[in-house]
PDB file of N, CA and C in Angstrom:
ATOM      1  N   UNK A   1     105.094 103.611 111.552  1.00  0.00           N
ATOM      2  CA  UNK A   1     104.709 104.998 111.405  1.00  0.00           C
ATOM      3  C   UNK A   1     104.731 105.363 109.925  1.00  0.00           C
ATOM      4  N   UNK A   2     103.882 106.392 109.400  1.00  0.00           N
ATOM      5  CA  UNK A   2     103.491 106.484 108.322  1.00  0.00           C
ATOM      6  C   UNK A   2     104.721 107.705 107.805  1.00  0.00           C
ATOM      7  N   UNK A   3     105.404 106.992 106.516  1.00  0.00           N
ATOM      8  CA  UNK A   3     105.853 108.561 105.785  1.00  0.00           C
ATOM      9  C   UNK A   3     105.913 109.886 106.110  1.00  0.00           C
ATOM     10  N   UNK A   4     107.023 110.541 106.582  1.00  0.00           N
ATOM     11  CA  UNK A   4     106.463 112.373 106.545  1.00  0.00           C
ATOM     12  C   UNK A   4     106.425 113.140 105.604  1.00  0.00           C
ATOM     13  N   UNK A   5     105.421 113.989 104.797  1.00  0.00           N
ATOM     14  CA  UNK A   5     105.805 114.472 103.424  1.00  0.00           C
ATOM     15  C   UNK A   5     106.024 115.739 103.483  1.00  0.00           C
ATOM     16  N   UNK A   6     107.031 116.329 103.452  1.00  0.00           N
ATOM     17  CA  UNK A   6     107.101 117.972 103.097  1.00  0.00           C
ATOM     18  C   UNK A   6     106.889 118.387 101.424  1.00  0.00           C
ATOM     19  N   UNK A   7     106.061 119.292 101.393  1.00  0.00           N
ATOM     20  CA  UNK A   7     106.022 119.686 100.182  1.00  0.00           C
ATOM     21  C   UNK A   7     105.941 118.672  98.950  1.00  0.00           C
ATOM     22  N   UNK A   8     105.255 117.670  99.602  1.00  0.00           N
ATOM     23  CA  UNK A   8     104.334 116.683  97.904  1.00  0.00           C
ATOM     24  C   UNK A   8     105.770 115.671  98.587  1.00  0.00           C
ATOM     25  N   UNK A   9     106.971 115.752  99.197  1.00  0.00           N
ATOM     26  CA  UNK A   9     108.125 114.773  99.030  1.00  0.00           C
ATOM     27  C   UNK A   9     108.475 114.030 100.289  1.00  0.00           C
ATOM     28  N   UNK A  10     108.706 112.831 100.026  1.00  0.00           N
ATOM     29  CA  UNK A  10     109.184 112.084 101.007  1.00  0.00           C
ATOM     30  C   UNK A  10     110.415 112.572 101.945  1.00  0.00           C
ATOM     31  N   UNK A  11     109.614 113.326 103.398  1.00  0.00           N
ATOM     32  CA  UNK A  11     111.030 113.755 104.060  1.00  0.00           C
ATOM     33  C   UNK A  11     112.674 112.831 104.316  1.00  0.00           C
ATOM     34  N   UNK A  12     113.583 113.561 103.547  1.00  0.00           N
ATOM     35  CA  UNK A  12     114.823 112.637 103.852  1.00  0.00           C
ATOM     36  C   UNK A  12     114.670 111.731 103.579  1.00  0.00           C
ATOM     37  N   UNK A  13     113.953 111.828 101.757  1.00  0.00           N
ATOM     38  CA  UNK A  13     114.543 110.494 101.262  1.00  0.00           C
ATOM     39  C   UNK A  13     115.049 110.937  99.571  1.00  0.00           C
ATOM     40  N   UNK A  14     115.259 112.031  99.436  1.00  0.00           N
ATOM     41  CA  UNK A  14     115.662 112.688  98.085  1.00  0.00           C
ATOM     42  C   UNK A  14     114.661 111.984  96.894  1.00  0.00           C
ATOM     43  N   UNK A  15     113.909 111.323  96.912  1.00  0.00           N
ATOM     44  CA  UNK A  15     112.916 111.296  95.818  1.00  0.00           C
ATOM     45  C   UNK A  15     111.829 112.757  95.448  1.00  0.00           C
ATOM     46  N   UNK A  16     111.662 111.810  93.917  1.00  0.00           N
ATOM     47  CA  UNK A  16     110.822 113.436  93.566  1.00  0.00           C
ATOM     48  C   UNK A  16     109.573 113.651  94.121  1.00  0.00           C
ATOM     49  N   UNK A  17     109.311 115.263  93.823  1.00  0.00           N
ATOM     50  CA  UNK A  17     107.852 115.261  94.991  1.00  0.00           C
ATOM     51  C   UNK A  17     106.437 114.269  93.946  1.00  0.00           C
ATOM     52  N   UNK A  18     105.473 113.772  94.817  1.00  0.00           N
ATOM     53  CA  UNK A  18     104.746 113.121  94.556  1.00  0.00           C
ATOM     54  C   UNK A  18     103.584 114.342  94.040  1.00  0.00           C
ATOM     55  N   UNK A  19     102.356 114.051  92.515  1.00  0.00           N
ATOM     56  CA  UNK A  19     101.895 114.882  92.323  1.00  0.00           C
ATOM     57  C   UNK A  19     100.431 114.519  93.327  1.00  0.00           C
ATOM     58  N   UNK A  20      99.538 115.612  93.668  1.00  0.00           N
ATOM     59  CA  UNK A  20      98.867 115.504  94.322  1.00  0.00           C
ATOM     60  C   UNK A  20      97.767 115.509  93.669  1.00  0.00           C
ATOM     61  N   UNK A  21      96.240 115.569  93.976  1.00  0.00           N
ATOM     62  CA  UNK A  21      95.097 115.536  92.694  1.00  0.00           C
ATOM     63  C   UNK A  21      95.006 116.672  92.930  1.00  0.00           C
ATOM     64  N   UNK A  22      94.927 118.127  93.571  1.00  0.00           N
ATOM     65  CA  UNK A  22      94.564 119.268  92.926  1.00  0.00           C
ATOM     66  C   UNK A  22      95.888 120.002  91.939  1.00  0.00           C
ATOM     67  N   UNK A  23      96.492 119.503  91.813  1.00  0.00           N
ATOM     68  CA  UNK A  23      98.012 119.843  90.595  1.00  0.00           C
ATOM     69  C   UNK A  23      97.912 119.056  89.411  1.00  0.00           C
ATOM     70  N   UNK A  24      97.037 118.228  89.656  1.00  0.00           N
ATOM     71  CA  UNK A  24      96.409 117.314  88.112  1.00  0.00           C
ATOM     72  C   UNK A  24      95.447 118.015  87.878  1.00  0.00           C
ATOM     73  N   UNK A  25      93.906 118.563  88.764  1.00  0.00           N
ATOM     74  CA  UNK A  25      92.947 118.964  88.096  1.00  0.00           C
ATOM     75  C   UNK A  25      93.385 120.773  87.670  1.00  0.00           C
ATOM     76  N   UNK A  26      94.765 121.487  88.204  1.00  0.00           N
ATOM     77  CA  UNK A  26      94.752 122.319  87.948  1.00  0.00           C
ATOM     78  C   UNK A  26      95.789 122.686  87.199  1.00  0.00           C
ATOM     79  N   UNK A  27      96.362 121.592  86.521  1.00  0.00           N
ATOM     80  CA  UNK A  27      97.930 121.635  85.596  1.00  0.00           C
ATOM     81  C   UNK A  27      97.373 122.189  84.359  1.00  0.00           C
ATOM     82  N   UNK A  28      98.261 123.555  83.688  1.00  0.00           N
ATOM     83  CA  UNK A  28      97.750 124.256  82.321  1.00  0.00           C
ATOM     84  C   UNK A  28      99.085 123.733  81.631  1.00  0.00           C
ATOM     85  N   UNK A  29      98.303 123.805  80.291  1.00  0.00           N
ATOM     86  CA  UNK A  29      99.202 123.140  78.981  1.00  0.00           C
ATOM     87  C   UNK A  29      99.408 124.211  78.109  1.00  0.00           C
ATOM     88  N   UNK A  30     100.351 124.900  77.824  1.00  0.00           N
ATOM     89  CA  UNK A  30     100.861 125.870  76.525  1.00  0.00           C
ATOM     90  C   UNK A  30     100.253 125.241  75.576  1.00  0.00           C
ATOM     91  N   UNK A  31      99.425 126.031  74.648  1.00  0.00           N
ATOM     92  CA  UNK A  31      98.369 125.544  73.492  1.00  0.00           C
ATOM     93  C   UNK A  31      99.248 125.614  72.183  1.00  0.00           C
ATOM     94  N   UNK A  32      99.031 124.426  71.416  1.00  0.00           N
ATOM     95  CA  UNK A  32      99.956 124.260  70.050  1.00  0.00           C
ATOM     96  C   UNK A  32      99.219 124.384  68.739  1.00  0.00           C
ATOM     97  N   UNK A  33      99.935 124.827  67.813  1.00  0.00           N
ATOM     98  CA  UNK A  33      98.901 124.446  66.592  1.00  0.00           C
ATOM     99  C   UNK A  33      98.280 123.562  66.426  1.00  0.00           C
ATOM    100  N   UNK A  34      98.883 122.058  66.362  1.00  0.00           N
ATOM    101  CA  UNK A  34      98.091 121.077  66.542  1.00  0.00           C
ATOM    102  C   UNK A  34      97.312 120.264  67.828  1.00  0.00           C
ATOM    103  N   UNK A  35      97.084 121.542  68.582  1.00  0.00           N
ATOM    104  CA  UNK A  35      97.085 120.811  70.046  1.00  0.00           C
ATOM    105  C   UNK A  35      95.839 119.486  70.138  1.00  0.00           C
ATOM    106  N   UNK A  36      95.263 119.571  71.296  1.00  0.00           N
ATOM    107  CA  UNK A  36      94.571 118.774  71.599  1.00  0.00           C
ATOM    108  C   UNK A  36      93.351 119.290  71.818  1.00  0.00           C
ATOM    109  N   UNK A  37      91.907 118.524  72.860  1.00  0.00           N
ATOM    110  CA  UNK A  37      90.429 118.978  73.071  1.00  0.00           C
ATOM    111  C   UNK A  37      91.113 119.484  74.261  1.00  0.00           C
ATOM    112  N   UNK A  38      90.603 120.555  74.498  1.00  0.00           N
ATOM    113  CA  UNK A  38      90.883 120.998  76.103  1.00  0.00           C
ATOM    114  C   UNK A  38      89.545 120.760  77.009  1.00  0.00           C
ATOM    115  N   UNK A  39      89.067 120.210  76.083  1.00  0.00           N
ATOM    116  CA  UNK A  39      87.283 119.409  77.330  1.00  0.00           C
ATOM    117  C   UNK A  39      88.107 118.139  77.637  1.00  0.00           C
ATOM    118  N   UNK A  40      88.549 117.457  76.528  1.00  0.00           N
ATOM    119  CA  UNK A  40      88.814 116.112  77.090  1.00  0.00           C
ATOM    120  C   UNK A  40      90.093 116.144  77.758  1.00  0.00           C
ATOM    121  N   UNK A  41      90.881 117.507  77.921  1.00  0.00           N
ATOM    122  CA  UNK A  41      92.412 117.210  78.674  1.00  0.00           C
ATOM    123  C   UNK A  41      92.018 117.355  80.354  1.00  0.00           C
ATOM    124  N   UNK A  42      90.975 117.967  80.406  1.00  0.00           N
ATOM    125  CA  UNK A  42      90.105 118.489  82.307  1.00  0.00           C
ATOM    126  C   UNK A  42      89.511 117.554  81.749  1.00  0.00           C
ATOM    127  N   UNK A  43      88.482 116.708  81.479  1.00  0.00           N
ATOM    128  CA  UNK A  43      88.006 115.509  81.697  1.00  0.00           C
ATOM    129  C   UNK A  43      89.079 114.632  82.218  1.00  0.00           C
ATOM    130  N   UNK A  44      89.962 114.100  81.523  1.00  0.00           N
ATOM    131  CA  UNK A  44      91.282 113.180  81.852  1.00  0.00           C
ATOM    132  C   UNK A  44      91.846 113.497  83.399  1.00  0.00           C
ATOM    133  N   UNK A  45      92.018 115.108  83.363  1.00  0.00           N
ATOM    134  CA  UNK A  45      92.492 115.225  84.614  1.00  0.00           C
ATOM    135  C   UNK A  45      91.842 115.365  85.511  1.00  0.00           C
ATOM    136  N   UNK A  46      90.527 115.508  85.454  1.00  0.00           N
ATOM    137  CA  UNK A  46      89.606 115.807  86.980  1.00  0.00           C
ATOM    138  C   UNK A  46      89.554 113.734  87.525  1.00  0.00           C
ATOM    139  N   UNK A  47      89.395 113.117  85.929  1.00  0.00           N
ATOM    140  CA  UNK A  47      89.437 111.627  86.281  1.00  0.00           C
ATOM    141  C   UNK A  47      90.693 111.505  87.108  1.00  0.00           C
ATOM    142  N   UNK A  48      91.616 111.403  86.797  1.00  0.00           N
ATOM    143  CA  UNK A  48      93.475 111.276  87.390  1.00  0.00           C
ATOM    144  C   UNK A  48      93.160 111.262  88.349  1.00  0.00           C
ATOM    145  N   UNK A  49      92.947 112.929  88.547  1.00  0.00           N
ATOM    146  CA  UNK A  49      93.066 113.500  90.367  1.00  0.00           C
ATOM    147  C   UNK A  49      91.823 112.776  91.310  1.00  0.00           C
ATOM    148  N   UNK A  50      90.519 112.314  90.931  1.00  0.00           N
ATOM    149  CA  UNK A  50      89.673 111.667  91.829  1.00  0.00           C
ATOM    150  C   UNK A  50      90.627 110.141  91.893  1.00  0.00           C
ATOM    151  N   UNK A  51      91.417 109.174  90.655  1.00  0.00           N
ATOM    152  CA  UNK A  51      91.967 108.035  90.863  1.00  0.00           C
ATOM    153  C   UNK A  51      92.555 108.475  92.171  1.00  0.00           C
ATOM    154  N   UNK A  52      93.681 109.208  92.042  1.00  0.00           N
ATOM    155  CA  UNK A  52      95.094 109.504  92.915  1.00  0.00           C
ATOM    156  C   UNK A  52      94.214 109.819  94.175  1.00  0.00           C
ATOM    157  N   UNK A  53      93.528 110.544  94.144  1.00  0.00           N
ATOM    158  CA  UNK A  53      92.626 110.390  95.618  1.00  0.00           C
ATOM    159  C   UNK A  53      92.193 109.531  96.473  1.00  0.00           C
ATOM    160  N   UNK A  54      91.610 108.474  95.528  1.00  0.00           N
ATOM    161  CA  UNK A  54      91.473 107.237  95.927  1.00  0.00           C
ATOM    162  C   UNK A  54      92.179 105.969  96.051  1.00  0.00           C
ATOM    163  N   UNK A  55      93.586 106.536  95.371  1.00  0.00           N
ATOM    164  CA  UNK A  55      94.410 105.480  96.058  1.00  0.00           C
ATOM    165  C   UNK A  55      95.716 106.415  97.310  1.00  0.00           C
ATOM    166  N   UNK A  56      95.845 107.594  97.347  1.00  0.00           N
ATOM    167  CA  UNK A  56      96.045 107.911  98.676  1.00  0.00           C
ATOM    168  C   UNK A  56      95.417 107.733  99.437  1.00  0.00           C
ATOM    169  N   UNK A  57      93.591 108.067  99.914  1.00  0.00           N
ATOM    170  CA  UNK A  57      93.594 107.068 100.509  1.00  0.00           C
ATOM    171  C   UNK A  57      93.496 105.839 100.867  1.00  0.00           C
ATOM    172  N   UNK A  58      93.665 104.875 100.027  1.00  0.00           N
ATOM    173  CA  UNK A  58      93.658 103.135 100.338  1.00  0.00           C
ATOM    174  C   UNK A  58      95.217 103.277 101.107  1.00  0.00           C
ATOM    175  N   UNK A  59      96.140 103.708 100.229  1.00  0.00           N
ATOM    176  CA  UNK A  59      97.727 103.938 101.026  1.00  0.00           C
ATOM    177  C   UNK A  59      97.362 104.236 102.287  1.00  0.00           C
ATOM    178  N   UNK A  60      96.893 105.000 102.917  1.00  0.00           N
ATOM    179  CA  UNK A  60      96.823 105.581 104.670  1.00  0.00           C
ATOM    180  C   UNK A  60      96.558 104.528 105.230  1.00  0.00           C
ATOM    181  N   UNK A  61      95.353 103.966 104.355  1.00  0.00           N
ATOM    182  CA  UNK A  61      94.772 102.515 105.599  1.00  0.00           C
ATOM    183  C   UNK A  61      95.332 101.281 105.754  1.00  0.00           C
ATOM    184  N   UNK A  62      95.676 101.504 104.533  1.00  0.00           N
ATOM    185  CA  UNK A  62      96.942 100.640 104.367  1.00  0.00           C
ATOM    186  C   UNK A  62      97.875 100.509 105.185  1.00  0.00           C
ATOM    187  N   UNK A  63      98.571 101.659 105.488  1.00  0.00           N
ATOM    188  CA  UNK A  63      99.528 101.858 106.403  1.00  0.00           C
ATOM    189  C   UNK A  63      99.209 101.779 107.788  1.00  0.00           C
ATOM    190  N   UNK A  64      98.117 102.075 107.970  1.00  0.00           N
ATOM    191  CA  UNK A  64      97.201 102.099 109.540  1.00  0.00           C
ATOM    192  C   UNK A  64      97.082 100.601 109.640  1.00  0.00           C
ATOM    193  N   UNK A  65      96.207  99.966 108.499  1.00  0.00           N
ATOM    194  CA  UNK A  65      96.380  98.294 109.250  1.00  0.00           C
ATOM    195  C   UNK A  65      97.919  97.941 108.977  1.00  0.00           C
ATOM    196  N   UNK A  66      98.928  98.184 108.674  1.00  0.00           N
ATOM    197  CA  UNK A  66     100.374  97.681 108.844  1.00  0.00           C
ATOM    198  C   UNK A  66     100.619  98.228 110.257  1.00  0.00           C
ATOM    199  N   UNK A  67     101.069  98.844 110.729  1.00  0.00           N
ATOM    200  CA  UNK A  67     101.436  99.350 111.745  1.00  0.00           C
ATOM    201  C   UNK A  67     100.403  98.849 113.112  1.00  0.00           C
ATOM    202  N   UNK A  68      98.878  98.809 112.613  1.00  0.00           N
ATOM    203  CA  UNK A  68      98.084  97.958 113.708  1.00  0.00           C
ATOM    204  C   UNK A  68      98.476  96.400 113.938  1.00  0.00           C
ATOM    205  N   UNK A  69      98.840  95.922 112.817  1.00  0.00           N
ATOM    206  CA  UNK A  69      99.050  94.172 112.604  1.00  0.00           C
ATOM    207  C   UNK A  69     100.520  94.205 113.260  1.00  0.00           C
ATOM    208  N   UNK A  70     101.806  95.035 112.923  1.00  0.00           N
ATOM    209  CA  UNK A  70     102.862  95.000 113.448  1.00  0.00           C
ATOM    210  C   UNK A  70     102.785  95.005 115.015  1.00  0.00           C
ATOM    211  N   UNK A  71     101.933  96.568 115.731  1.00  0.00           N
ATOM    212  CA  UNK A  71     102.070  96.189 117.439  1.00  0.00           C
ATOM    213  C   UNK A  71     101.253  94.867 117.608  1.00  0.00           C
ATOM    214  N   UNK A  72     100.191  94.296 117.138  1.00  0.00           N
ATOM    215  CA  UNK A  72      99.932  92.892 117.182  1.00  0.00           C
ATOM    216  C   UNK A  72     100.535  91.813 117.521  1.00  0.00           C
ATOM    217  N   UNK A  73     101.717  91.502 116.413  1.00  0.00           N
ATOM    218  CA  UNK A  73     102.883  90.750 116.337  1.00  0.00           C
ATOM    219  C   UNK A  73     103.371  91.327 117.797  1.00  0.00           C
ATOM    220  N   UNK A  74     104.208  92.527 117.377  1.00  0.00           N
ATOM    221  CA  UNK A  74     104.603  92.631 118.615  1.00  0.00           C
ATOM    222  C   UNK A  74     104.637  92.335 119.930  1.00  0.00           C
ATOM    223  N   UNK A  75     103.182  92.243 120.517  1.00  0.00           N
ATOM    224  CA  UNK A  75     102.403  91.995 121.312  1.00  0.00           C
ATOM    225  C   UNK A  75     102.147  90.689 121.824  1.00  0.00           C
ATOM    226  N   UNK A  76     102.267  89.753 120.655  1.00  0.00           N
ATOM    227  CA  UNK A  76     102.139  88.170 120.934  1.00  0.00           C
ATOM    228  C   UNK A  76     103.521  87.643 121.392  1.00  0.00           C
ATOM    229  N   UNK A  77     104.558  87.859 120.355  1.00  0.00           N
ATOM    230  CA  UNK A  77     106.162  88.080 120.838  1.00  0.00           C
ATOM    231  C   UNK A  77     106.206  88.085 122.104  1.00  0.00           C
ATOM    232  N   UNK A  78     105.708  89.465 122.712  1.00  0.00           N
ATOM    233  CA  UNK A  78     106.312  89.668 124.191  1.00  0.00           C
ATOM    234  C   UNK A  78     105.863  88.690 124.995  1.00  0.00           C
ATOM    235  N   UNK A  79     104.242  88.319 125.024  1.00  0.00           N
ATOM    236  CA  UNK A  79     103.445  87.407 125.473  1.00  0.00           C
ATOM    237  C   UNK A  79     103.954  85.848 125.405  1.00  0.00           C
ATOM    238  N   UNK A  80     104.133  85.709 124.093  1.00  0.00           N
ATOM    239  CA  UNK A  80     104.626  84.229 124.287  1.00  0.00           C
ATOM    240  C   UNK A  80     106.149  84.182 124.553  1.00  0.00           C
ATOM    241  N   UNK A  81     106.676  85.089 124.832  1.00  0.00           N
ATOM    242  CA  UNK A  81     108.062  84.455 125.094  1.00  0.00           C
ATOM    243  C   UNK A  81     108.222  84.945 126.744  1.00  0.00           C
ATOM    244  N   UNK A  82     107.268  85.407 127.334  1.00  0.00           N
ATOM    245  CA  UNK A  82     107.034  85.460 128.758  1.00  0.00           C
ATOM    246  C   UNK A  82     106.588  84.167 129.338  1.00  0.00           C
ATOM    247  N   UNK A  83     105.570  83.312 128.370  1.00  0.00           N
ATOM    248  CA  UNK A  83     105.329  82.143 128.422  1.00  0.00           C
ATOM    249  C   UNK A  83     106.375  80.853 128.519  1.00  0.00           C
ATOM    250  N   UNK A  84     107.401  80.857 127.451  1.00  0.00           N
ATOM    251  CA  UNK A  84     108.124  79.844 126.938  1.00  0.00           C
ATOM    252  C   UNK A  84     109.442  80.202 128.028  1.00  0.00           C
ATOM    253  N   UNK A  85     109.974  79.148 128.654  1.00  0.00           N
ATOM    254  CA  UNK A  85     110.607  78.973 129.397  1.00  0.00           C
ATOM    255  C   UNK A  85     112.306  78.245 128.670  1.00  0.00           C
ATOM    256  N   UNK A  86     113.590  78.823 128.803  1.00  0.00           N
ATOM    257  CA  UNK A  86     114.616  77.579 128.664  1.00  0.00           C
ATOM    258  C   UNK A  86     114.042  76.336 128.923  1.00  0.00           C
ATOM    259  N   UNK A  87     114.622  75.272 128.028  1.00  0.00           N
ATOM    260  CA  UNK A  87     114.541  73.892 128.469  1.00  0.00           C
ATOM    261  C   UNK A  87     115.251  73.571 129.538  1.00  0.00           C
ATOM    262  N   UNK A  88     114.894  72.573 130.126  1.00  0.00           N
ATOM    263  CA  UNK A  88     115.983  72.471 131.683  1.00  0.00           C
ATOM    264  C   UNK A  88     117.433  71.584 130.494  1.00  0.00           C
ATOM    265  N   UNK A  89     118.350  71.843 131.549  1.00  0.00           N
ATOM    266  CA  UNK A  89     119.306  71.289 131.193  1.00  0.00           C
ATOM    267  C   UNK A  89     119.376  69.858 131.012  1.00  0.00           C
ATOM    268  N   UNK A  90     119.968  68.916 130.085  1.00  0.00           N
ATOM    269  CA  UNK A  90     119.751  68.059 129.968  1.00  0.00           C
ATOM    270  C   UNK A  90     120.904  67.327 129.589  1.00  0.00           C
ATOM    271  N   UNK A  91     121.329  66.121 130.490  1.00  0.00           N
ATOM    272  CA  UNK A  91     122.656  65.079 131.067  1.00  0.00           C
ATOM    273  C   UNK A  91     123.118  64.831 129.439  1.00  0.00           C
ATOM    274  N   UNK A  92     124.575  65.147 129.135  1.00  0.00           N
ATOM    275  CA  UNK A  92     124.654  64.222 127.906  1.00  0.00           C
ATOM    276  C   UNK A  92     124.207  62.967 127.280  1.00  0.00           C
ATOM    277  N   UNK A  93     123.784  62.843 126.280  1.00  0.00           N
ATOM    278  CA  UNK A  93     123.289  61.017 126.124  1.00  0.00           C
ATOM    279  C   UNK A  93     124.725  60.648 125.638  1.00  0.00           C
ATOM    280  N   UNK A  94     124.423  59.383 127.092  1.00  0.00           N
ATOM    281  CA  UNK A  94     125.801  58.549 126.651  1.00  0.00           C
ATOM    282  C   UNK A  94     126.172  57.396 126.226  1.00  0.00           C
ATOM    283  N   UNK A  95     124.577  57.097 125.476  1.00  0.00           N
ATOM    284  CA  UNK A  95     124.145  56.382 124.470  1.00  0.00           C
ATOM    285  C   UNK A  95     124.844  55.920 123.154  1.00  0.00           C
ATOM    286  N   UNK A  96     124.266  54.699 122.777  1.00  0.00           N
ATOM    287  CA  UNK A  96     124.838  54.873 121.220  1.00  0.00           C
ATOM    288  C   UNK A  96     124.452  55.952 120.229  1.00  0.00           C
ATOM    289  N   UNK A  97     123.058  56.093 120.359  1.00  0.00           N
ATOM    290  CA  UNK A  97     122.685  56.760 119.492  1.00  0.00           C
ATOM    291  C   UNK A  97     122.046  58.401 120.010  1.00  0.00           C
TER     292      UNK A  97
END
């Protein structure tokens, strides 16, 4: 089962909240004397927030084929060990070897 997130954060797991892409394309910067281009700081961040988009979702499917491949496993487990039988018991060898 996939992560629960309250509020950007991993429920009940005290890590920090995760940023999301509309808090990148909409994060403001206090302007400095020497600041920066503010075309190229929303260029940078509209880029960020489409990355982070696109790797939340690869993460989901990610997690969807884990959890599909796990009941899989699962599934063969139950199957083959419905199959596989104890060995019969077998007389000590009272052999040399």
């Amino acid at each position: 089962m996939a992560q629960v997130y309250r509020g950007g954060q991993l429920h009940g797991t005290g890590q920090p909240a995760r940023l999301t892409p509309q808090e990148v394309r909409t994060r403001a910067f206090d302007p400095r004397r020497r600041g920066v281009d503010a075309d190229q700081v929303r260029e940078f961040q509209t880029r960020l927030a489409g990355e982070l988009t696109e790797l939340y979702e690869e993460v989901r499917l990610l997690v969807q084929e884990n959890d599909r491949l796990k009941r899989a496993l699962r599934d063969w487990q139950i199957m083959h060990a419905q199959e596989c039988r104890p060995p019969e018991q077998q007389p000590p060898n009272r052999g040399r070897w």
